[in-house]
Protein backbone atom coordinates (compact mmCIF):
# COMPACT_ATOMS: atom_id res chain seq x y z
CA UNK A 1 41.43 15.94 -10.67
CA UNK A 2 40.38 15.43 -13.95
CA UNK A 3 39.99 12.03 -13.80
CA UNK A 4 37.37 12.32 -10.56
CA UNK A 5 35.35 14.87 -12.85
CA UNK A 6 35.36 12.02 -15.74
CA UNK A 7 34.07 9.52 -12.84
CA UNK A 8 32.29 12.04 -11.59
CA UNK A 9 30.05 12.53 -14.64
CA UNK A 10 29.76 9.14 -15.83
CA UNK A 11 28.47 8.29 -12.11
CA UNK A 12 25.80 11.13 -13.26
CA UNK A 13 25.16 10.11 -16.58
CA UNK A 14 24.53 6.50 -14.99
CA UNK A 15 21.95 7.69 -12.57
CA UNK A 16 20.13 9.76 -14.59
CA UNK A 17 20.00 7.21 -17.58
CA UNK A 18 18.45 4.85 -15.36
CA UNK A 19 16.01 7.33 -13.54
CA UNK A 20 15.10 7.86 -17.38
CA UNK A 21 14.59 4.29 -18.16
CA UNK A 22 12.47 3.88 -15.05
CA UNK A 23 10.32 6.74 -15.85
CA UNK A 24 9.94 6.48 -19.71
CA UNK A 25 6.78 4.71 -21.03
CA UNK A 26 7.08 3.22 -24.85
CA UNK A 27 3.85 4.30 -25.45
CA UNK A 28 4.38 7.97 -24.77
CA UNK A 29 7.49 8.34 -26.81
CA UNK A 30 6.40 6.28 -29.68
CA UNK A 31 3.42 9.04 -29.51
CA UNK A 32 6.03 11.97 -29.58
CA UNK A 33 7.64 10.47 -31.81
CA UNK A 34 4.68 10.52 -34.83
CA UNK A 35 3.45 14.08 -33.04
CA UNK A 36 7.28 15.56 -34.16
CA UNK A 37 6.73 13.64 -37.76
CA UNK A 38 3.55 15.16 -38.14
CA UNK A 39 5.46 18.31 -37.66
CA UNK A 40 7.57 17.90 -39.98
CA UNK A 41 5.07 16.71 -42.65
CA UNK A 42 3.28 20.38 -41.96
CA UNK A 43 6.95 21.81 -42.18
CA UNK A 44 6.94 20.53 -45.45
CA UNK A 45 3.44 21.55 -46.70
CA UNK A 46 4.00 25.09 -45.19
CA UNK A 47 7.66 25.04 -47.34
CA UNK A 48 5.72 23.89 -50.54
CA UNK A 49 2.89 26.55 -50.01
CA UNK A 50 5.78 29.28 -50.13
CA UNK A 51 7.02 27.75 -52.87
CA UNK A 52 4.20 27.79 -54.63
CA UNK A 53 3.32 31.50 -53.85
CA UNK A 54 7.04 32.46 -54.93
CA UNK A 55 6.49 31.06 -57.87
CA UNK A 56 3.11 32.68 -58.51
CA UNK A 57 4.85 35.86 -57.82
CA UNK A 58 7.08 35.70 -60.61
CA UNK A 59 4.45 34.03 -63.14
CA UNK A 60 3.14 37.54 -62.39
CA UNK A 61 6.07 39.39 -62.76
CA UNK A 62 6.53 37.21 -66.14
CA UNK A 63 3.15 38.68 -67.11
CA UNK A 64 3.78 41.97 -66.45
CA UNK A 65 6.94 42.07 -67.97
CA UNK A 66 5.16 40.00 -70.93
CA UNK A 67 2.76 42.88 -71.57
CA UNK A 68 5.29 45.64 -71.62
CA UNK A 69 6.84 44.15 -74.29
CA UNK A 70 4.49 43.81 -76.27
CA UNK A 71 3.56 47.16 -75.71
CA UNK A 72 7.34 48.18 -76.46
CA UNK A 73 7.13 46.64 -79.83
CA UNK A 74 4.12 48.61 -80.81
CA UNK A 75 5.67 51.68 -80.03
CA UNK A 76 8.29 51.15 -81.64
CA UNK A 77 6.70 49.95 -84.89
CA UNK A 78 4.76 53.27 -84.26
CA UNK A 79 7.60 55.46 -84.11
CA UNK A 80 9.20 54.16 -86.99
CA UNK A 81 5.83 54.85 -88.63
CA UNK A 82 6.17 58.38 -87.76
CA UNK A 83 9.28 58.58 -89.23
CA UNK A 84 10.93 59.08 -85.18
CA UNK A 85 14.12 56.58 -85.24
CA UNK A 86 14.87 57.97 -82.04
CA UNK A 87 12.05 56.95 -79.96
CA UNK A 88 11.74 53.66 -81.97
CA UNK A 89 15.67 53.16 -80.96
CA UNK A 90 14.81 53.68 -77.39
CA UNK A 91 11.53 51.68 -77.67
CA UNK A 92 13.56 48.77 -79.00
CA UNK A 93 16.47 49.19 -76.55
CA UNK A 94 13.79 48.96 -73.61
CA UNK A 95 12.13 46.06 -75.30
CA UNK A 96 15.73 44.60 -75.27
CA UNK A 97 16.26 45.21 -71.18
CA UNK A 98 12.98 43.62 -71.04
CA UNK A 99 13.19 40.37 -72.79
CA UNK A 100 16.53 39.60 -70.65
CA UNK A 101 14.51 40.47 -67.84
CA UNK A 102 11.68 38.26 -68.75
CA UNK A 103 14.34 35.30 -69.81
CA UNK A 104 15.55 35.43 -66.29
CA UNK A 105 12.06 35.42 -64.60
CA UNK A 106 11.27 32.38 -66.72
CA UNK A 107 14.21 30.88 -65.71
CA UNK A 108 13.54 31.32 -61.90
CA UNK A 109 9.58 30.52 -62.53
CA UNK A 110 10.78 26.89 -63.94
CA UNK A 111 13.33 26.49 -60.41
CA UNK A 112 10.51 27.67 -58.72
CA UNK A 113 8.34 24.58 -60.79
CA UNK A 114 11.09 22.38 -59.99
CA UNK A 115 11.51 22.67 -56.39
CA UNK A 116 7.80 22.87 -55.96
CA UNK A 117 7.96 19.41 -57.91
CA UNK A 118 10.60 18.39 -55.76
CA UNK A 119 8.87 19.19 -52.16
CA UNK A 120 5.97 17.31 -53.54
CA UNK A 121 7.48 14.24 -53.86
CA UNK A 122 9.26 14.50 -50.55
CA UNK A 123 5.87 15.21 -49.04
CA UNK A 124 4.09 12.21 -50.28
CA UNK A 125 6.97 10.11 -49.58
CA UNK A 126 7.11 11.50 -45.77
CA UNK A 127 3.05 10.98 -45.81
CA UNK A 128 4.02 7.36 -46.72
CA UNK A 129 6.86 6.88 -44.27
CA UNK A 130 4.34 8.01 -41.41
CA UNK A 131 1.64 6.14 -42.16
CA UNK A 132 3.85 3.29 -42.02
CA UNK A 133 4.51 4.74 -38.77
CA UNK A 134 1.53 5.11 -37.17
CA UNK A 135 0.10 1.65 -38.35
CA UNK A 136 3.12 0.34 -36.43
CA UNK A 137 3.46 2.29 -33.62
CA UNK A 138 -0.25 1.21 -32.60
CA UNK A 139 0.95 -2.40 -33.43
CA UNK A 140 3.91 -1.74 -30.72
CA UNK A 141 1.70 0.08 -28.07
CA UNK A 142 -0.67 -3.02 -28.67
CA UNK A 143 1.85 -5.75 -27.87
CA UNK A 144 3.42 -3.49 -25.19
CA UNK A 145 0.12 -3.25 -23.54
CA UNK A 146 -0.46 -6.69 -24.12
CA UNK A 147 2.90 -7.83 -22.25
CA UNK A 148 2.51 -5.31 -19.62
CA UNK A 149 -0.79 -6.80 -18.79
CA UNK A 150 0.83 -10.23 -18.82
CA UNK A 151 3.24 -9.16 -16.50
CA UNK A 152 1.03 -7.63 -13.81
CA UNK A 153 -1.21 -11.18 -14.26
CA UNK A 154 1.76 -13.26 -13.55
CA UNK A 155 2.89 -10.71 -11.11
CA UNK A 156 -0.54 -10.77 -8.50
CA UNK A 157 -0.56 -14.76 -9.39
CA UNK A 158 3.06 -15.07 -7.99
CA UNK A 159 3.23 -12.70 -5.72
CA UNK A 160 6.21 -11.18 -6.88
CA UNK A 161 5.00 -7.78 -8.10
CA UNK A 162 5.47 -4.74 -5.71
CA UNK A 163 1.72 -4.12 -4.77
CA UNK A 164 1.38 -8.08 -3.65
CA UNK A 165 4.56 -7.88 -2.02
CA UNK A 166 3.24 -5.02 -0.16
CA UNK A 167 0.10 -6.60 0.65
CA UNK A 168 1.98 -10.05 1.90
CA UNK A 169 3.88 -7.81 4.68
CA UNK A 170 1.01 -6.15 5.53
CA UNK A 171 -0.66 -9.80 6.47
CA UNK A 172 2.86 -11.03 7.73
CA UNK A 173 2.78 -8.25 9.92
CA UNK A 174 -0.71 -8.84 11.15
CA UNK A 175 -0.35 -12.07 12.15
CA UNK A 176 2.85 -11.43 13.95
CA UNK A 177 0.89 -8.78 15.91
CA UNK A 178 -2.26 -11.05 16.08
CA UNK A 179 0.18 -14.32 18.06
CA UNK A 180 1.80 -11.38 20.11
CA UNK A 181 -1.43 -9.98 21.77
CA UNK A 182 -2.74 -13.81 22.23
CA UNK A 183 0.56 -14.44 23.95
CA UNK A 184 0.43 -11.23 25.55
CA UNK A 185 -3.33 -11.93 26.58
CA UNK A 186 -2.28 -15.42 27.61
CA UNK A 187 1.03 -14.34 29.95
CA UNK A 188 -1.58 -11.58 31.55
CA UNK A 189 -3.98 -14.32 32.68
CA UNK A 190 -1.85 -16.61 34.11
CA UNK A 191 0.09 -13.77 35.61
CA UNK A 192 -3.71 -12.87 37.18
CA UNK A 193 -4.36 -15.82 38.14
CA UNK A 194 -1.13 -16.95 39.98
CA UNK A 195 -1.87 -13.13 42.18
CA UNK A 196 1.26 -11.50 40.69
CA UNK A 197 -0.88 -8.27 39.93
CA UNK A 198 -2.84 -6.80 42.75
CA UNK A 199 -6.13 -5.15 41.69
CA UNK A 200 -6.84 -1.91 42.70
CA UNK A 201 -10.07 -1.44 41.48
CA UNK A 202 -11.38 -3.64 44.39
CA UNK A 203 -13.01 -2.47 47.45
CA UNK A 204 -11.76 -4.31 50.55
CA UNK A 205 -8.24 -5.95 51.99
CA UNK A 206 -7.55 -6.30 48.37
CA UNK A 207 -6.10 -10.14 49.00
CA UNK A 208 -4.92 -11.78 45.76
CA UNK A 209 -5.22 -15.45 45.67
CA UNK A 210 -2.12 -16.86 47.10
CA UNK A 211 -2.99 -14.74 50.59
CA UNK A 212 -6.11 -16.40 50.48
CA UNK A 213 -4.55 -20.03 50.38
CA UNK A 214 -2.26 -18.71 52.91
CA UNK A 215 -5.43 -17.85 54.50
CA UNK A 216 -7.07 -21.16 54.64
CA UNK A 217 -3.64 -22.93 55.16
CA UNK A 218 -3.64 -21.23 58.89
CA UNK A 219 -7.67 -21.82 59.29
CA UNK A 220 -7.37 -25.84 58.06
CA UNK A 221 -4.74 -25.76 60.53
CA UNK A 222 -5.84 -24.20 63.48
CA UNK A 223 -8.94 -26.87 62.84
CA UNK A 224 -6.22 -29.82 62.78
CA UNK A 225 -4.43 -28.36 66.01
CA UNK A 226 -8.16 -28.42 68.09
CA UNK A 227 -8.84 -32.03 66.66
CA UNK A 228 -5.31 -32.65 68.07
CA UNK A 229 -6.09 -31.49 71.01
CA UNK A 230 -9.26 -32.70 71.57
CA UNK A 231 -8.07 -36.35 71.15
CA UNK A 232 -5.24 -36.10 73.13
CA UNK A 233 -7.42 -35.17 75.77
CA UNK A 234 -9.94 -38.19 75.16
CA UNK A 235 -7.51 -40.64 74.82
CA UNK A 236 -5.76 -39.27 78.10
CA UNK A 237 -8.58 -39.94 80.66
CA UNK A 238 -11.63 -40.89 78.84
CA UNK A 239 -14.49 -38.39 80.12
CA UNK A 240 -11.99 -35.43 81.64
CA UNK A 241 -15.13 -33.33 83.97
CA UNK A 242 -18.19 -34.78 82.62
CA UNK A 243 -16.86 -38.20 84.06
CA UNK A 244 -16.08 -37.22 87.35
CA UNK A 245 -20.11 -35.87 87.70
CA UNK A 246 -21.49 -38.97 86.42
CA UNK A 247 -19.42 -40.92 89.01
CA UNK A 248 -21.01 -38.62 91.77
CA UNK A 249 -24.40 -38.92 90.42
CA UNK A 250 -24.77 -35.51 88.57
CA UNK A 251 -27.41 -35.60 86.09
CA UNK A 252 -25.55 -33.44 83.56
CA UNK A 253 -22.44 -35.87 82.42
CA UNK A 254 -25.59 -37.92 80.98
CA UNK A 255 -26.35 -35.17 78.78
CA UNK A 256 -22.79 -33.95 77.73
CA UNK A 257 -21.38 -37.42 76.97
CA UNK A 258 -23.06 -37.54 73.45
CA UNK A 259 -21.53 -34.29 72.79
CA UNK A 260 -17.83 -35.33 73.53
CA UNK A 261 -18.49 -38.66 72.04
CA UNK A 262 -19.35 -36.95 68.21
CA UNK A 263 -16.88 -33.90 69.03
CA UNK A 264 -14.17 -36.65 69.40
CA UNK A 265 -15.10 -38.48 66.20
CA UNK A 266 -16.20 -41.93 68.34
CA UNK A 267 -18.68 -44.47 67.06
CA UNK A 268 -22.51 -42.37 67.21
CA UNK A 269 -23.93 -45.29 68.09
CA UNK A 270 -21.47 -46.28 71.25
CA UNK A 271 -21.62 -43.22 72.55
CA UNK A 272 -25.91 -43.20 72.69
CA UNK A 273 -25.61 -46.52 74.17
CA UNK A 274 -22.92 -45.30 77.07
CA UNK A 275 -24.97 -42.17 77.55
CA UNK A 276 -28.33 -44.16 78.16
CA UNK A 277 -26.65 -46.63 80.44
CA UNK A 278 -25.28 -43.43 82.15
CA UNK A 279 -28.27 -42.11 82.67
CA UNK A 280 -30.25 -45.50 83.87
CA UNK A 281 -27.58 -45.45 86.72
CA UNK A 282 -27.93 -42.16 87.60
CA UNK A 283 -31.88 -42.79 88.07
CA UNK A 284 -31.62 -45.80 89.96
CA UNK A 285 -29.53 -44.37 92.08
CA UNK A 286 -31.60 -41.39 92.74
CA UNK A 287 -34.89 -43.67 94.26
CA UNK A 288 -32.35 -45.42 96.42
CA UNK A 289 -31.26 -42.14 98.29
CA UNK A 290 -34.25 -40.60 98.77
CA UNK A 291 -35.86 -43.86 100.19
């Protein structure tokens, strides 16, 4: 168990290390970085301002303490004056108390000088240190700036950055969909045209186009059956009833062999010539029974 907790957390640790890296920005923590410096340099200043007042505190104190005893001494110089021992024994045993005290307020008043002395120097040098800093971290964000814009140039001239990359798949996937509706458009019209969709939207028997070539298929043959027919009967018996008329001197079998002669697909010009010699006959005939 407790070594799947140790896994557990370095799996953790990994992950959010990385999501870090990812998400910091050397610019930003370089800028954090001399923001908390600052900081500390006002840290400083506000540490040798107290200093300074402490100090000022007990220079007053000092004073005070200065001016009591001199006032001590006169009294006591008056009291002996007087001829009262007594109160110059007491003057002098305050004045006493009072120079110890005002020994040890000098004492702390020249700490006071020292540490003030001593936050001064660390001041200036941390002034130093983060100028130094500043002049370099705008050196670092320059070159980091510099090479980031380097990398998004070779990047979009490559193609390998994540935006381009983007934008390649985007035109990969409009071509694919640009040859799909050409081949889709293509399929359609042939389908149309070879009558595999019926149309709807028409008014009428709605016939696509093989019915129609069905359509004239039976008509061309129908015609091919009569022109069958029609020269099986010519070549049978020559002129079938228009003949048999002309033979008996009818007038009309002049008239109707023309007809059969270009229905039958004959020479035009032999069957004008057989008509008009049909028809001669037939007239000479006619004088020779009336007579």
């Amino acid at each position: 168990m407790a070594g799947l907790t140790g896994r557990i957390s370095t799996t953790v640790k990994a992950k959010v290390n990385k999501l870090l890296e990812r998400a910091e920005d050397p610019s930003e923590t370089l800028d954090l970085a001399y923001q908390q410096q600052v900081e500390q340099l006002q840290n400083v200043k506000k540490g040798i301002a107290d200093v300074v007042t402490s100090k000022k505190r007990l220079q007053l104190q000092e004073s005070s303490r200065q001016q009591q005893l001199v006032k001590l001494d006169t009294q006591a110089r008056q009291a002996m004056s007087a001829g009262k021992e007594d109160l110059a024994r007491m003057a002098l045993e305050r004045k006493n108390v009072l120079q110890t005290e005002l020994q040890s307020l000098h004492q702390e008043v020249a700490e006071m000088e020292a540490q003030q002395q001593k936050l001064t120097e660390s001041e200036q040098t941390l002034r130093g240190k983060i100028e130094q800093f500043r002049t370099k971290k705008e050196v670092i964000k320059a070159q980091y700036s510099a090479a980031e814009a380097q990398v998004r140039i070779s990047e979009a001239a490559t193609g390998v950055g994540e935006q381009m990359a983007d934008v390649g798949l985007a035109m990969q996937r409009a071509v694919d969909k640009t040859e799909n509706m050409k081949a889709r458009a293509d399929a359609v019209s042939e389908l149309e045209a070879a009558g595999t969709f019926e149309d709807f939207s028409t008014l009428g028997s709605g016939e696509d186009d093989i019915d129609r070539q069905l359509k004239q298929l039976s008509d061309s043959s129908a015609v091919d059956d009569e022109m069958a027919k029609l020269k099986a009967e010519l070549g049978s018996g020559g002129a079938p009833a228009g003949a048999g008329e002309l033979g008996s001197g009818g007038a009309p079998a002049a008239a109707d062999a023309p007809a059969v002669a270009n229905d039958a697909g004959g020479a035009k010009d032999d069957a004008a010539a057989s008509a008009g010699d049909s028809g001669g006959a037939a007239s000479e005939q006619q004088p020779e029974q009336s007579a």
